[in-house]
C-alpha atoms as a PDB file:
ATOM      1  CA  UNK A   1       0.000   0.000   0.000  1.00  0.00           C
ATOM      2  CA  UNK A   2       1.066   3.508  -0.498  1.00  0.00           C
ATOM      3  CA  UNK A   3       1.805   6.235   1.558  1.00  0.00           C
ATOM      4  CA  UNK A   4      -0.577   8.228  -0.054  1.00  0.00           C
ATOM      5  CA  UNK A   5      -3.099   5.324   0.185  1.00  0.00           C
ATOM      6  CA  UNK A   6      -2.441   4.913   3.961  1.00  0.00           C
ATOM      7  CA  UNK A   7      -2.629   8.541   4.866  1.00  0.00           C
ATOM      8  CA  UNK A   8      -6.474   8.479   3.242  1.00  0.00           C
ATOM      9  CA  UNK A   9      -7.267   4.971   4.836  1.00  0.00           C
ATOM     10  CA  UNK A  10      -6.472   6.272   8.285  1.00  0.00           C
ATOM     11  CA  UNK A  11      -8.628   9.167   8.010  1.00  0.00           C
ATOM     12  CA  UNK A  12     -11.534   7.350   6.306  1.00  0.00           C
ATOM     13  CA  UNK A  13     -11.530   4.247   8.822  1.00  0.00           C
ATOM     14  CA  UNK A  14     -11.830   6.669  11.489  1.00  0.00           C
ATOM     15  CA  UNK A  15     -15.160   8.534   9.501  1.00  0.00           C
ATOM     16  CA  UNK A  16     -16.865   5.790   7.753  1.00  0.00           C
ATOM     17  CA  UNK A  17     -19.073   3.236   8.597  1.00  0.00           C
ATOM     18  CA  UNK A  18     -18.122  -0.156   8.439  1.00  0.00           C
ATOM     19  CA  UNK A  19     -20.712  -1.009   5.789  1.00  0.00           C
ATOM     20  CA  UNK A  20     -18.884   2.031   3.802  1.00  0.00           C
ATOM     21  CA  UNK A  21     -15.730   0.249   4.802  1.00  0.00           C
ATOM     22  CA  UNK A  22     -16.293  -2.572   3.100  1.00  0.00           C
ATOM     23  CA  UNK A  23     -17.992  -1.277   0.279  1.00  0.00           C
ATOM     24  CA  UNK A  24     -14.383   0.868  -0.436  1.00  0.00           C
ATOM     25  CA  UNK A  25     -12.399  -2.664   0.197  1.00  0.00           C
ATOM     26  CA  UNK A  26     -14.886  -4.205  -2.773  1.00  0.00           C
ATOM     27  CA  UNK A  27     -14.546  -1.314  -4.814  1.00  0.00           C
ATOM     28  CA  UNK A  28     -11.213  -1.336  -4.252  1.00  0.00           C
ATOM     29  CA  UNK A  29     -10.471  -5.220  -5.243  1.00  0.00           C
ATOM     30  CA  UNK A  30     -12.558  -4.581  -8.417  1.00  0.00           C
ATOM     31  CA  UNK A  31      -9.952  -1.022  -9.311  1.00  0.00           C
ATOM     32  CA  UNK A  32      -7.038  -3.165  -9.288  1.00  0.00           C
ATOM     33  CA  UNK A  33      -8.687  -5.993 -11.140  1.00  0.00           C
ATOM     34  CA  UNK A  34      -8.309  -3.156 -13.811  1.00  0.00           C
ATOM     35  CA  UNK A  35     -12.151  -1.298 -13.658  1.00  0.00           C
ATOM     36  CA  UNK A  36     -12.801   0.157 -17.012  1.00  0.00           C
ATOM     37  CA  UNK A  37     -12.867   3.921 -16.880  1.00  0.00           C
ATOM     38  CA  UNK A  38     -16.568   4.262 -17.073  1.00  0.00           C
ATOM     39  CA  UNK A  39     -16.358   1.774 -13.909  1.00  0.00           C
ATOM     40  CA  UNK A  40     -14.033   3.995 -12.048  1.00  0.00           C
ATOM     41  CA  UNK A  41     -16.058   7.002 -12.892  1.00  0.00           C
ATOM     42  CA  UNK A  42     -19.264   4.894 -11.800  1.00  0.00           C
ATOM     43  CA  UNK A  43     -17.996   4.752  -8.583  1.00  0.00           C
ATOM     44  CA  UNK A  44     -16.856   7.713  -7.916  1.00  0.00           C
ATOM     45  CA  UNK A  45     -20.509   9.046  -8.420  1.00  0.00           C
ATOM     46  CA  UNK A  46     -22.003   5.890  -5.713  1.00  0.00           C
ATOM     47  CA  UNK A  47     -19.247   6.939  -3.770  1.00  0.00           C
ATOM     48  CA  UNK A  48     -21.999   9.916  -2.418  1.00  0.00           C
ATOM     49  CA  UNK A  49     -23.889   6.670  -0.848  1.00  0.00           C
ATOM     50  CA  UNK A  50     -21.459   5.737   1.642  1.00  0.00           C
ATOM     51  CA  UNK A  51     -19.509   8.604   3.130  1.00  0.00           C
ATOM     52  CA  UNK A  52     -21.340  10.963   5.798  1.00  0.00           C
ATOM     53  CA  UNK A  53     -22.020  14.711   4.948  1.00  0.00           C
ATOM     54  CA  UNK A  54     -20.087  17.329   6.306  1.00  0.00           C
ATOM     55  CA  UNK A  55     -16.465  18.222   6.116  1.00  0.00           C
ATOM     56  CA  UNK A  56     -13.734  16.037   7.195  1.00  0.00           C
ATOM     57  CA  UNK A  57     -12.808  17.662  10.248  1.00  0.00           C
ATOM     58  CA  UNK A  58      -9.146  16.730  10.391  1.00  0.00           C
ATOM     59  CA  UNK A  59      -7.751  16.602  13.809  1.00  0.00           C
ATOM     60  CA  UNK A  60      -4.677  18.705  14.755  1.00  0.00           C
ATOM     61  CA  UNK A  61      -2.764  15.787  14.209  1.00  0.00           C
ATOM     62  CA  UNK A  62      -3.986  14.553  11.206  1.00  0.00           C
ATOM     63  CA  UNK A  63      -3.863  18.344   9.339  1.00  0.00           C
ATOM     64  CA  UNK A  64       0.551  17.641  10.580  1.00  0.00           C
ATOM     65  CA  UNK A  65       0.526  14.214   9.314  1.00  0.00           C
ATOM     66  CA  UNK A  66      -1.069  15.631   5.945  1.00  0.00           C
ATOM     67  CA  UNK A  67       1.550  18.692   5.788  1.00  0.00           C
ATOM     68  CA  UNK A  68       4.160  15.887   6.214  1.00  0.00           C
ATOM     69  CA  UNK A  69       3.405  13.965   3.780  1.00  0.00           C
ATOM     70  CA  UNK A  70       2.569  16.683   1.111  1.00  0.00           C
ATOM     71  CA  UNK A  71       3.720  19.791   1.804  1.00  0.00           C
ATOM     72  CA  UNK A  72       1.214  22.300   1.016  1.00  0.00           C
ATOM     73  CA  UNK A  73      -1.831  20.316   1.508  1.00  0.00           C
ATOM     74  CA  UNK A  74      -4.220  21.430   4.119  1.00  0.00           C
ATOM     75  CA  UNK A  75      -7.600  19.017   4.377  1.00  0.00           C
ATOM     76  CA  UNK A  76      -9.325  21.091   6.937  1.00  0.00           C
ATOM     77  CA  UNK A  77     -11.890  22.218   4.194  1.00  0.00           C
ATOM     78  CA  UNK A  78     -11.759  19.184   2.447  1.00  0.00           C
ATOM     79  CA  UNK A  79     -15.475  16.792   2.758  1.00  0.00           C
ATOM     80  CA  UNK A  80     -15.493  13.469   4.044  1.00  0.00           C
ATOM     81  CA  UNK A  81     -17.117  12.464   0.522  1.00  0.00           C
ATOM     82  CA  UNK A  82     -13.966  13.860  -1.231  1.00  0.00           C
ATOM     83  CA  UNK A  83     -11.542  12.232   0.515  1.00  0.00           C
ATOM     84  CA  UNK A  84     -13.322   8.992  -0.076  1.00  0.00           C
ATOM     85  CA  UNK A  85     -13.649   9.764  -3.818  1.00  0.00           C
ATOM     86  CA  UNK A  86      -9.470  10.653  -4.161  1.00  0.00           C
ATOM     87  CA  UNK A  87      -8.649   7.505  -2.314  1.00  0.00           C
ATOM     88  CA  UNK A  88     -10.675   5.387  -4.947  1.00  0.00           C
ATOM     89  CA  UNK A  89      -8.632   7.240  -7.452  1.00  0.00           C
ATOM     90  CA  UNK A  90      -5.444   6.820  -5.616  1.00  0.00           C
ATOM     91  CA  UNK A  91      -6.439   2.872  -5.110  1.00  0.00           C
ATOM     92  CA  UNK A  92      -5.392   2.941  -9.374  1.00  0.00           C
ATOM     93  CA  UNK A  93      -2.855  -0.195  -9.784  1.00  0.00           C
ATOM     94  CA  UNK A  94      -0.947   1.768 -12.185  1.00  0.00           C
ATOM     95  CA  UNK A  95      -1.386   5.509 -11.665  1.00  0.00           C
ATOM     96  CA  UNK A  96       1.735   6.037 -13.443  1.00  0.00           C
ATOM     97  CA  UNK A  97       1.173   4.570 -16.158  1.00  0.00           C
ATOM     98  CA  UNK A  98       0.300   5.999 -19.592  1.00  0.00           C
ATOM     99  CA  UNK A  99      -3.561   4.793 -19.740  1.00  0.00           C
ATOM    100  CA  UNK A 100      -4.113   6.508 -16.232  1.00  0.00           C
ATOM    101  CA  UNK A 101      -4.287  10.011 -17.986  1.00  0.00           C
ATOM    102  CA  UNK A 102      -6.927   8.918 -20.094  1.00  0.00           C
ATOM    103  CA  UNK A 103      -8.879   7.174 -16.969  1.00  0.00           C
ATOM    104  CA  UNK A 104      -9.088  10.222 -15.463  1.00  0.00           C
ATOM    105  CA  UNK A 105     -10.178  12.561 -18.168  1.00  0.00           C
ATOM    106  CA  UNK A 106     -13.496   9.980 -18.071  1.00  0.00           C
ATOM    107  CA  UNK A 107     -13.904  10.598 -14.513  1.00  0.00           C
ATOM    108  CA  UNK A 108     -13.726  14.279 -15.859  1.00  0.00           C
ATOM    109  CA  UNK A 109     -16.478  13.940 -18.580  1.00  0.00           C
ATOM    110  CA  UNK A 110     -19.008  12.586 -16.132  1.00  0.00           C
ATOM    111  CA  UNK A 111     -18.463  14.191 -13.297  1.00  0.00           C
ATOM    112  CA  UNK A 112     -20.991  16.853 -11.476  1.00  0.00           C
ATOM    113  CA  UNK A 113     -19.775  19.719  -9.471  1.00  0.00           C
ATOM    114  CA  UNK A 114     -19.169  17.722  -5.834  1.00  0.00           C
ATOM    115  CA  UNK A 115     -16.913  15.413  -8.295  1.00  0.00           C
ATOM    116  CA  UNK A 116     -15.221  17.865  -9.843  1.00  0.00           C
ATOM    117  CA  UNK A 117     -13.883  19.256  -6.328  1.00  0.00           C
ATOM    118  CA  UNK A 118     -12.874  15.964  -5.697  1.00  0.00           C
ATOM    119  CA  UNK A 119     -11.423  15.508  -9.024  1.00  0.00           C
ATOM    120  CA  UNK A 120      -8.982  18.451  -8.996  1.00  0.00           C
ATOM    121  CA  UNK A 121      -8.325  17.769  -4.805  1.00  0.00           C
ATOM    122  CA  UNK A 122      -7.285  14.602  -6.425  1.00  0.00           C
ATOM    123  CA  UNK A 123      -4.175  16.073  -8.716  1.00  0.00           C
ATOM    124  CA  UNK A 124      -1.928  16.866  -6.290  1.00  0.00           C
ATOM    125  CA  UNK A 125      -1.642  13.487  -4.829  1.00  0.00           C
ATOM    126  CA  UNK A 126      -1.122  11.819  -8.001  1.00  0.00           C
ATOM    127  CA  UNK A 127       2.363  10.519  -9.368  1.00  0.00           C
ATOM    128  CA  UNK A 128       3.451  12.126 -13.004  1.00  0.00           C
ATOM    129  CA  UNK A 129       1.864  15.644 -11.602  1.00  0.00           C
ATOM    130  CA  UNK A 130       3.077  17.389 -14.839  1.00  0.00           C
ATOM    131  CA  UNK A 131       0.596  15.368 -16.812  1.00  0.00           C
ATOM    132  CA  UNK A 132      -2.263  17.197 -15.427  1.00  0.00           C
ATOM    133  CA  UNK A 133      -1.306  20.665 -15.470  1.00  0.00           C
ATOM    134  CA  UNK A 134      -3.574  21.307 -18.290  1.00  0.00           C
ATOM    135  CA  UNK A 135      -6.431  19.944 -16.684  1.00  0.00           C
ATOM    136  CA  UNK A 136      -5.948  21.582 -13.282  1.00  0.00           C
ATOM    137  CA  UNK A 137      -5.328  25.245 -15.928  1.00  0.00           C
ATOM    138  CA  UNK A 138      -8.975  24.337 -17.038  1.00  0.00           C
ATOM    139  CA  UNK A 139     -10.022  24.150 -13.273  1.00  0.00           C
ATOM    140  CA  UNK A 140      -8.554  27.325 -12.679  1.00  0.00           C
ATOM    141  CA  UNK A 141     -10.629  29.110 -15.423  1.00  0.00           C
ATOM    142  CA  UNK A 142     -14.252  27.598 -14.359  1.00  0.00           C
ATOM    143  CA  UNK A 143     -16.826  29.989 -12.965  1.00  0.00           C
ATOM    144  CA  UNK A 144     -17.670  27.977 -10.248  1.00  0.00           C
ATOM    145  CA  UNK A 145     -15.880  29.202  -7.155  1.00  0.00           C
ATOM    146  CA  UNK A 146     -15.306  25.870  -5.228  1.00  0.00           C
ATOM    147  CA  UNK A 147     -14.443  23.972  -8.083  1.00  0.00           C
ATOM    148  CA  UNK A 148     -11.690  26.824  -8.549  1.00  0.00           C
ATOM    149  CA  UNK A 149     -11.172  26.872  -5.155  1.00  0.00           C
ATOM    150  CA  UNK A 150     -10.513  23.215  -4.469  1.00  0.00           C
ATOM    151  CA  UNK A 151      -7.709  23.685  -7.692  1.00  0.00           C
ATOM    152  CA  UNK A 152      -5.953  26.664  -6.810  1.00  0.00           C
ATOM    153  CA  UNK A 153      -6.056  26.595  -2.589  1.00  0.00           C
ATOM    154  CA  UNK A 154      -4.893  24.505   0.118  1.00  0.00           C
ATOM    155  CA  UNK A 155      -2.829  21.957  -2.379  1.00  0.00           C
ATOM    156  CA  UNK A 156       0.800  22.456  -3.476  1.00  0.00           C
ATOM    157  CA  UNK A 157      -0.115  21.373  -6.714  1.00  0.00           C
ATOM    158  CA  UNK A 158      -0.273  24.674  -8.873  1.00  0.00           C
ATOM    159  CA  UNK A 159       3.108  25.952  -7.243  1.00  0.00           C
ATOM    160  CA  UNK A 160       4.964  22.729  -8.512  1.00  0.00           C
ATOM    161  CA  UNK A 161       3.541  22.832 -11.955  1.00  0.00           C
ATOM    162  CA  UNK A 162       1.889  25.680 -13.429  1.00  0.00           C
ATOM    163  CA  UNK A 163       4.256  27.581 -15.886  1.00  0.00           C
ATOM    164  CA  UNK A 164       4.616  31.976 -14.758  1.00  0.00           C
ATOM    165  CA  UNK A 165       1.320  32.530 -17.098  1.00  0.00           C
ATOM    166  CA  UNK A 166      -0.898  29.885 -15.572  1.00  0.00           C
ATOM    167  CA  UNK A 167       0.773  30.632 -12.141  1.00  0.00           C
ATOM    168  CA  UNK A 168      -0.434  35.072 -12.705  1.00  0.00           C
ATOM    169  CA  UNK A 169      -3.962  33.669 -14.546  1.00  0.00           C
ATOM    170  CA  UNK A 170      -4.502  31.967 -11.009  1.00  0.00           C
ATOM    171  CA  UNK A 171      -3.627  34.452  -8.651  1.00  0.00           C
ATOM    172  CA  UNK A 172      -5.306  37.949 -10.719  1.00  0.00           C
ATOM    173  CA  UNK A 173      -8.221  34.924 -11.014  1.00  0.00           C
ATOM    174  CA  UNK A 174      -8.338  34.424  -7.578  1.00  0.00           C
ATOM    175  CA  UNK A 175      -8.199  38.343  -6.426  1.00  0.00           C
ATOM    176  CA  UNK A 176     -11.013  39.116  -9.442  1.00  0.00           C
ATOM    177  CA  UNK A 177     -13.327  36.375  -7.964  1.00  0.00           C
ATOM    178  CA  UNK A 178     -12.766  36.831  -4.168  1.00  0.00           C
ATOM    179  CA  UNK A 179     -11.094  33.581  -3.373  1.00  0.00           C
ATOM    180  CA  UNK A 180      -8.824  33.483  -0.876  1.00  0.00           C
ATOM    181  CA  UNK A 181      -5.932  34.325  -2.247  1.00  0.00           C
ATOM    182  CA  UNK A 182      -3.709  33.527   1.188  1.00  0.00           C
ATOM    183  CA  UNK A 183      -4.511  30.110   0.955  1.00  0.00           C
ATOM    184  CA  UNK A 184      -2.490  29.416  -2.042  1.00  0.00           C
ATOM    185  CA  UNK A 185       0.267  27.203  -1.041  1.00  0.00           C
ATOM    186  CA  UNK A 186       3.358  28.770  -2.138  1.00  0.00           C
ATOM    187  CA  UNK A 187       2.357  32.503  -3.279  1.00  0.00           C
ATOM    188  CA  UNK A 188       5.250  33.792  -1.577  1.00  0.00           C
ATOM    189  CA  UNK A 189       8.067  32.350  -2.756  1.00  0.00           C
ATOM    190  CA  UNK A 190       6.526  33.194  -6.643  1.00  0.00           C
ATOM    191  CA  UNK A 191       5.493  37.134  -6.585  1.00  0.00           C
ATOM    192  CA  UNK A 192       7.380  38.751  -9.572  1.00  0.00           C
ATOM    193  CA  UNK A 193       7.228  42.434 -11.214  1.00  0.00           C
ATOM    194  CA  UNK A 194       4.363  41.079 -13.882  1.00  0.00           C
ATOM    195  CA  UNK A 195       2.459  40.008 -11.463  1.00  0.00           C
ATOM    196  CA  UNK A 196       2.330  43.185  -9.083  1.00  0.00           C
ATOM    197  CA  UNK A 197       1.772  45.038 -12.598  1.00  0.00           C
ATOM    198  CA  UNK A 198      -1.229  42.991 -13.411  1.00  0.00           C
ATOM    199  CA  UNK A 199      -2.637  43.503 -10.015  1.00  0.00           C
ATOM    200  CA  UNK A 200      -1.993  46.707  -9.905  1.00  0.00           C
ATOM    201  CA  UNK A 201      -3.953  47.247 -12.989  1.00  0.00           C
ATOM    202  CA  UNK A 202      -6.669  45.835 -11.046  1.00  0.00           C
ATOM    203  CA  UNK A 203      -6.977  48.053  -8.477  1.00  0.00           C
ATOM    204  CA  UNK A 204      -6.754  50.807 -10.864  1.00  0.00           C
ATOM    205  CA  UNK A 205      -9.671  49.624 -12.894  1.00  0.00           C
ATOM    206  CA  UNK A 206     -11.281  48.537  -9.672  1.00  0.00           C
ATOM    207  CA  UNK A 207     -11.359  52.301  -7.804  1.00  0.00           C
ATOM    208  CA  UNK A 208     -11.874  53.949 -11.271  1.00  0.00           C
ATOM    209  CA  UNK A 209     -15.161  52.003 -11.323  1.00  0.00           C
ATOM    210  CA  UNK A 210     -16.004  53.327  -7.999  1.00  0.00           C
ATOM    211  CA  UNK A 211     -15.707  49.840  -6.043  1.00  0.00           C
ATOM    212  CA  UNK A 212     -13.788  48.561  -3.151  1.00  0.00           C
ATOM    213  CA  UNK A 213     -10.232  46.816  -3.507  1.00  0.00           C
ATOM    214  CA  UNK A 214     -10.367  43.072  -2.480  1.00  0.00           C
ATOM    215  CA  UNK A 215      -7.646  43.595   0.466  1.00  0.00           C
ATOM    216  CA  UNK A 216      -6.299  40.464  -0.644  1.00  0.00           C
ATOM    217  CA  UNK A 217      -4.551  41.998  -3.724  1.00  0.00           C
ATOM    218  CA  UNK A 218      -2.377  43.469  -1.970  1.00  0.00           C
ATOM    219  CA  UNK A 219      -0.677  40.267  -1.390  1.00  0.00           C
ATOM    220  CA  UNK A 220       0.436  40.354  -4.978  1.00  0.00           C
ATOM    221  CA  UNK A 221       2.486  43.099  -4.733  1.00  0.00           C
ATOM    222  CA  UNK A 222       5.704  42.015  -2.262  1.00  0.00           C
ATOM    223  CA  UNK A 223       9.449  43.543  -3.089  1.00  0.00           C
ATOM    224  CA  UNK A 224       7.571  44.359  -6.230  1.00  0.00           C
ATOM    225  CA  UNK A 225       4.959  47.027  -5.179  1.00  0.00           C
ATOM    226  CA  UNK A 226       7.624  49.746  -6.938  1.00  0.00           C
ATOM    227  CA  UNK A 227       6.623  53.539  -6.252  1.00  0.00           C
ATOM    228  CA  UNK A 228       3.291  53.006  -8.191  1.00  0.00           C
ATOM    229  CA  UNK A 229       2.481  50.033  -5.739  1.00  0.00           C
ATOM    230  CA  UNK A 230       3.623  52.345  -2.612  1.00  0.00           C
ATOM    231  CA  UNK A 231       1.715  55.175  -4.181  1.00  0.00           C
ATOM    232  CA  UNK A 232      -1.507  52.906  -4.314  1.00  0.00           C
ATOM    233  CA  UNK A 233      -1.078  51.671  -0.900  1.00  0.00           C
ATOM    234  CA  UNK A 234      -0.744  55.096   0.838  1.00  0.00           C
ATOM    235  CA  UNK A 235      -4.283  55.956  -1.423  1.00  0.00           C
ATOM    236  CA  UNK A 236      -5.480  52.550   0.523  1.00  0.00           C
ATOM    237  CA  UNK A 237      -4.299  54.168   4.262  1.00  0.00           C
ATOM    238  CA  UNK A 238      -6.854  56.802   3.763  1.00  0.00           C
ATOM    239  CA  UNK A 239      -9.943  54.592   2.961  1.00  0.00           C
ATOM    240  CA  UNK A 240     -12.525  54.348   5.143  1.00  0.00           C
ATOM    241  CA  UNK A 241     -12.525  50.502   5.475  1.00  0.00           C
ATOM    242  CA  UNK A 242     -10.406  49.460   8.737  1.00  0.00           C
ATOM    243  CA  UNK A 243      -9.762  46.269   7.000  1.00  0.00           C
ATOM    244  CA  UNK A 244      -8.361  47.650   3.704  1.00  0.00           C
ATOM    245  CA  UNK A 245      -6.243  50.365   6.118  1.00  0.00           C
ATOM    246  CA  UNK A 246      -4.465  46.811   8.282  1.00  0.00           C
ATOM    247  CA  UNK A 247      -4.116  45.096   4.670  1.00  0.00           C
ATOM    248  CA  UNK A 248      -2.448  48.389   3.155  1.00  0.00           C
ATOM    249  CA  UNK A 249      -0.399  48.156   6.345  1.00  0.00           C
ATOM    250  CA  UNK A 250       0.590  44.524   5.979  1.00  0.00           C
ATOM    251  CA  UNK A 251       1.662  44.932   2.454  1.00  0.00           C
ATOM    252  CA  UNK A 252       4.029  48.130   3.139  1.00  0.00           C
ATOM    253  CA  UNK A 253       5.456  45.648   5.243  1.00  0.00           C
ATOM    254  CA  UNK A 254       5.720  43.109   2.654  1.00  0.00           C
ATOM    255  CA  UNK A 255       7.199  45.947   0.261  1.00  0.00           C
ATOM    256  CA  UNK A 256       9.937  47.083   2.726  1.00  0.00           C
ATOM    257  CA  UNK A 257       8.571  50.420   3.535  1.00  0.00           C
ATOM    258  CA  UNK A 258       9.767  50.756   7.310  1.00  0.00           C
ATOM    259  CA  UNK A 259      10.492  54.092   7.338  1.00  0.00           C
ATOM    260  CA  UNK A 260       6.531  54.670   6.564  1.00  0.00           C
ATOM    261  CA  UNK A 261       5.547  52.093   9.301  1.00  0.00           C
ATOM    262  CA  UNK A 262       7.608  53.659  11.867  1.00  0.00           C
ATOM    263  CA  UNK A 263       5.553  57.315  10.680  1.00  0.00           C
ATOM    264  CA  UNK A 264       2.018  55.299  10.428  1.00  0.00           C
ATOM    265  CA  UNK A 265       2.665  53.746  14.371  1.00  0.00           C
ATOM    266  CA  UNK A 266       3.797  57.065  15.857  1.00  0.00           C
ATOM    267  CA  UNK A 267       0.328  58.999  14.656  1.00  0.00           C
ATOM    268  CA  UNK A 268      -2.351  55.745  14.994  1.00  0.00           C
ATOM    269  CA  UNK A 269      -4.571  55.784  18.134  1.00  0.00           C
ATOM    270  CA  UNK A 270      -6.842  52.733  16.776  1.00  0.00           C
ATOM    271  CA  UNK A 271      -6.031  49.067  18.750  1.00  0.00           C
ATOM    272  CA  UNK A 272      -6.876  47.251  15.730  1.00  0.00           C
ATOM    273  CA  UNK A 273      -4.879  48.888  13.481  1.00  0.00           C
ATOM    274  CA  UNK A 274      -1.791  49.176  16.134  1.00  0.00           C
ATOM    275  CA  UNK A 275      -1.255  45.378  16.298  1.00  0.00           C
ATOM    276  CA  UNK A 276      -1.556  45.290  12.635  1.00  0.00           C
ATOM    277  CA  UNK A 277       1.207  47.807  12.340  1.00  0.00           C
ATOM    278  CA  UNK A 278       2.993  45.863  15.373  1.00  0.00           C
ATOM    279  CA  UNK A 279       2.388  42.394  13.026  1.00  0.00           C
ATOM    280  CA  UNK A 280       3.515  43.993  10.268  1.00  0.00           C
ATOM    281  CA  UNK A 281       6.864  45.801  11.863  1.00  0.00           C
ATOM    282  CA  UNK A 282       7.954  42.477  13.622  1.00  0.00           C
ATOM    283  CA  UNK A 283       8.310  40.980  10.206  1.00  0.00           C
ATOM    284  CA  UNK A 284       4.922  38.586  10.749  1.00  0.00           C
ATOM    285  CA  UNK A 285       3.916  40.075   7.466  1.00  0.00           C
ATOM    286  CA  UNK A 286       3.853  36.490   4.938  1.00  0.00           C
ATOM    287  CA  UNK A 287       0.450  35.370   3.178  1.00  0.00           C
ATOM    288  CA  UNK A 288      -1.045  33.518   6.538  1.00  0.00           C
ATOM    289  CA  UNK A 289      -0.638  36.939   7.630  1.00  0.00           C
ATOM    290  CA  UNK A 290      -3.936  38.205   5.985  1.00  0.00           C
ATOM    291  CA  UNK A 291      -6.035  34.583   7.460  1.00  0.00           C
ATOM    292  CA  UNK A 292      -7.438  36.731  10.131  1.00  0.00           C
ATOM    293  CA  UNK A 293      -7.952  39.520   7.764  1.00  0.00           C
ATOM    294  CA  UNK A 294     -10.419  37.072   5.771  1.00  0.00           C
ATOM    295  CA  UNK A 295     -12.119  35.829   9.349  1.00  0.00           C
ATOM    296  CA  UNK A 296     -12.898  39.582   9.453  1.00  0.00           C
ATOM    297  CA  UNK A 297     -15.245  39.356   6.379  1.00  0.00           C
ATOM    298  CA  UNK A 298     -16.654  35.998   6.896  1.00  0.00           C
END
C-alpha cells in the first residue's frame, strides 16, 4: 500500500461506517482488477452513498501528518465524501502509467460539481503531476468558485507545476473572484514584477469604477509594489474601510517600507490597526498573515 493510500485509509476508517468500509475494500479489489474507466467514474458518483455529509474535520494531528506527507496540503476544508472519492482514485494499480491520464479525463467527462472538487483535490496526490497541469489550468478558469477553489487553494499542486502565465492567470483569477488568495500554497516564494503590474492594474480599474479593492490583492504586490504600488497603498491608508487600512499596512510591510511604518505607528490611536502595524513591523507580514484579515469578512 502507499503512503498516499495509507494517509487516506487512516482518516476514512476513522469517519466511515463499516458497511462504507467494506464497500471501499470491494470497490477497491474490483480497481485493481483493472475497472474500465466508465467503472471507475461509476464509482466515484455511488461513492456519495457511503460517506457521511459534512467536512472532514481533520484533527490537529492529522492536518501535521497531511503537511508531512505533502507539503502544502491542508484538508481542513476538504469533505469526508472527497476524501473517499481521491482515495478510490489513488487505489489505481498503475497511476503512473500511460492509460491513467486517459482514466481520469473519463472521470472528468461525467463528473458533477461535488466530483469535480474531488477531481482536482485529487491532482496533487497523483504521481506524473506534470501530466495534469492542463487539466488543473482548465479548473482554474471555471466559474464555479469551489471547483476553482478546491484547484488553486490549500494543495501544493499549482506551485509545482503551473508555468509563470498559468501561475499570474490563477492568482489575478483568484483576487477578481474573491477567493482566498492567502490560501495558495506557495504565493510567496513566486510574486514577480508582472504580477504586481497585473494587479496593480486591477486596483486601478477597480477604484476607477467606484468599487472597493479586495484587500487580498495586496498580497500580490511584495518587493515588487515599486513607487506606483507604494503610491496605491498610501491611497489605501486613507480609505474608510479598517480592513483595507491593516491590509495596506501589511503589504508596506511586505514591500519594505519601514520608514513609513515607523511614521504610520507614531500617529495611529486605533487598537486594531496598532497590532496590525505591530504584526507587520515584527516581520509577521507572509500570506497567513492576511487569514485573520479574511475571518474579518466571513
Amino acid at each position: 500500500m502507499t503512503p498516499t493510500k495509507t494517509r487516506f485509509d487512516e482518516m476514512l476508517e476513522r469517519r466511515l461506517r463499516p458497511e462504507a468500509l467494506e464497500w471501499l475494500r470491494r470497490s477497491d479489489r474490483e480497481i485493481d482488477a483493472g475497472a474500465s474507466a466508465m467503472r471507475l467514474a461509476s464509482l466515484l458518483s455511488q461513492a456519495s452513498r457511503h460517506a457521511p455529509r459534512g467536512l472532514l474535520e481533520p484533527t490537529a494531528e492529522e492536518k501535521q501528518q497531511a503537511a508531512d506527507g505533502l507539503p502544502g496540503w491542508n484538508p481542513e476544508r476538504w469533505t469526508t465524501l472527497e476524501a473517499l472519492r481521491v482515495r478510490l482514485l489513488v487505489a489505481h494499480p498503475d497511476p503512473a502509467g500511460d492509460a491513467f491520464p486517459e482514466a481520469l479525463e473519463e472521470c472528468f467527462r461525467y463528473a458533477d460539481q461535488g466530483e469535480l472538487q474531488a477531481l482536482y483535490r485529487a491532482l496533487a496526490h497523483l504521481p506524473g503531476g506534470e501530466r495534469f497541469a492542463w487539466r488543473a489550468g482548465e479548473g482554474c478558469r471555471t466559474n464555479l468558485k469551489t471547483v476553482f477553489e478546491a484547484t488553486a487553494c490549500d494543495t501544493p499542486y499549482p506551485a509545482h507545476f503551473f508555468d509563470e502565465v498559468a501561475w499570474r492567470q490563477l492568482v489575478i483569477k483568484a483576487v477578481f473572484i474573491e477567493a482566498p488568495l492567502w490560501r495558495v500554497y506557495g504565493l510567496d516564494r513566486r510574486l514577480s514584477p508582472e504580477m504586481a503590474r497585473m494587479a496593480l492594474d486591477l486596483a486601478d480599474e477597480r477604484r476607477s469604477a467606484g468599487r472597493p479593492i479586495p484587500h487580498e490583492l495586496w498580497l500580490c504586490l511584495g518587493v515588487h509594489a515599486g513607487d506606483r504600488g507604494l503610491a496605491a497603498l498610501e491611497h489605501e491608508l486613507g480609505v474608510p474601510d479598517p480592513r483595507a487600512r491593516r491590509a495596506a499596512v501589511l503589504a508596506l510591510a511586505r514591500a519594505g517600507a519601514t520608514d513609513r511604518l515607523r511614521d504610520l505607528a507614531e500617529k495611529e490611536t486605533d487598537p486594531d490597526a496598532l497590532r496590525s502595524l505591530a504584526d507587520a513591523r515584527a516581520g509577521r507580514c507572509d500570506q497567513t498573515a492576511f487569514a485573520a484579515l479574511a475571518a474579518e469578512g466571513s
